[in-house]
Each structure stands twice: as C-alpha cells, then as structure tokens.
Protein backbone atom coordinates (compact mmCIF):
# COMPACT_ATOMS: atom_id res chain seq x y z
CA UNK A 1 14.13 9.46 26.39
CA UNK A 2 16.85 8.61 24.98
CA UNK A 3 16.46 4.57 25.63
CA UNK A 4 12.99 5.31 23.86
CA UNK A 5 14.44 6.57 20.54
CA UNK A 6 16.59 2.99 20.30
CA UNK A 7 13.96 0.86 21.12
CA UNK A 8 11.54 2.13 18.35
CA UNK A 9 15.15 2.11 16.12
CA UNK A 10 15.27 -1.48 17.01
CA UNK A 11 11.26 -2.43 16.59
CA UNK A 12 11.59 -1.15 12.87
CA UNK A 13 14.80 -2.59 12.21
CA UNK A 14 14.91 -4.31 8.94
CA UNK A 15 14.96 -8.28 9.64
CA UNK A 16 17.60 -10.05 7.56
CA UNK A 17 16.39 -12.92 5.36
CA UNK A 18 18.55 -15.59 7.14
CA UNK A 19 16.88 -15.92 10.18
CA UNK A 20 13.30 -17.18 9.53
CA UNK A 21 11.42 -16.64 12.68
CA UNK A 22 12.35 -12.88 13.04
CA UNK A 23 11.03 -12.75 9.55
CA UNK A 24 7.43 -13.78 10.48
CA UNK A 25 7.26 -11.93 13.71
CA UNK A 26 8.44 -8.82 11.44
CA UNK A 27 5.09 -9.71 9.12
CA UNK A 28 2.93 -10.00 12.31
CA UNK A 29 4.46 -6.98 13.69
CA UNK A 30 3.37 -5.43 10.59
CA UNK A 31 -0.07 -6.86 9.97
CA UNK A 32 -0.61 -5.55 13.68
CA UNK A 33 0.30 -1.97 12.58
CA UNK A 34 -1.89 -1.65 9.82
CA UNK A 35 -4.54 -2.79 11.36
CA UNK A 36 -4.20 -0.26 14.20
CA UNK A 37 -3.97 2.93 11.55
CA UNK A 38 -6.57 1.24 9.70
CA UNK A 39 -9.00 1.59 12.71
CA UNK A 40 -7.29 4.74 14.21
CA UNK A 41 -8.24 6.14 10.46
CA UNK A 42 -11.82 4.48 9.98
CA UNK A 43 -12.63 6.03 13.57
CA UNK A 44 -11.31 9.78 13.06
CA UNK A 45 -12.51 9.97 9.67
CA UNK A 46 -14.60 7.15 8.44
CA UNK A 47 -12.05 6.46 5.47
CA UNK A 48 -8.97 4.74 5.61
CA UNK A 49 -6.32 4.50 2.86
CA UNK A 50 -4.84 0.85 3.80
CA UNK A 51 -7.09 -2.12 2.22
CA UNK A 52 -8.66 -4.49 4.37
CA UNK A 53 -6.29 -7.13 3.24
CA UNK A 54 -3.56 -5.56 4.81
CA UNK A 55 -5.19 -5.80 8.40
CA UNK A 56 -6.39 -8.79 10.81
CA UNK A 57 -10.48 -8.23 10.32
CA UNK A 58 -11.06 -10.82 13.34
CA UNK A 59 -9.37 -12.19 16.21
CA UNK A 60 -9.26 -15.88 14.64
CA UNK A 61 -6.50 -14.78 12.10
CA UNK A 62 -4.11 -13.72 14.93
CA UNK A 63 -4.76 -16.84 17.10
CA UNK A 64 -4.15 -18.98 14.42
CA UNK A 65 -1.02 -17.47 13.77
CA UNK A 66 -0.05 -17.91 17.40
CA UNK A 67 -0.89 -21.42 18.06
CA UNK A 68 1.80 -23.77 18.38
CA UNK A 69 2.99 -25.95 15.18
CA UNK A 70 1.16 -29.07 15.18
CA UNK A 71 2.88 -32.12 16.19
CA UNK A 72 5.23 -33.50 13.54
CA UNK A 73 3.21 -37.12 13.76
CA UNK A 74 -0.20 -35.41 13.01
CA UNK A 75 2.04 -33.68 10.08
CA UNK A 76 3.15 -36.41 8.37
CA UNK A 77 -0.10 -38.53 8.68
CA UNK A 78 -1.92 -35.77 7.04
CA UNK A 79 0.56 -36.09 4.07
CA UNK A 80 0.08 -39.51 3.80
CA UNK A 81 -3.62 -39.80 4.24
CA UNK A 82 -3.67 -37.13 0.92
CA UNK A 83 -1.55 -38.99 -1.10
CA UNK A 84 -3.07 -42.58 -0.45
C-alpha cells in the first residue's frame, strides 16, 4: 500500500522545465487523463465539464505523437525545398 501512495506521488510530480523530454511525456500524460474523465464523464452522465480540446478525439493524434523523429536528412531537405 504503501509503495502505491509513492508511485502516484511520483506520476503527478511536477516536471521541472530543464529537462525537455519529461516535459512532453508530462503533457501526454496529461492529455491521456483528460481524455479518460472526459469519457468516464460523457458515459455516466452524458455531460462532461473538460472541452474536447483538452482530450485525444482519435487514435491518429496519439500515434503521431509516438512515432519516432524523422531522420535529420529528411529534416533539413524539407527546409531547404521551402525556402528555394
């Protein structure tokens, strides 16, 4: 029980600004609970109080966050090819 209590402690601990990736899997981590209470809500009551916005509406939007980063190559080509 008491190992429980610290994890959930840790899950919600606030991220510090200096280290980048924690930062975005904080947002994700977020986005992810929303959109649970937003369906737990919509399904016990038909109503839910957190805007659509806040939530993933399709499973696109959370693949594309966790695809890999495209190859640097394909990165800079498509920087060139815009400002040529």
């Amino acid at each position: 029980m008491i190992i429980h209590i610290i994890l959930v402690a840790e899950f919600w601990k606030q991220i510090p600004p200096n280290e980048p990736y924690r930062v975005i899997l904080g947002e994700l981590r977020d986005k992810l609970y929303q959109t649970r209470e937003r369906s737990r809500q919509l399904l016990s009551h038909g109503i839910s109080e957190i805007p659509e916005e806040a939530t993933f509406i399709n499973v696109e939007q959370v693949s594309y966050l966790c695809s890999p980063p495209p190859p640097i190559f394909f990165l800079i080509a498509s920087i060139y090819s815009c400002c040529v």
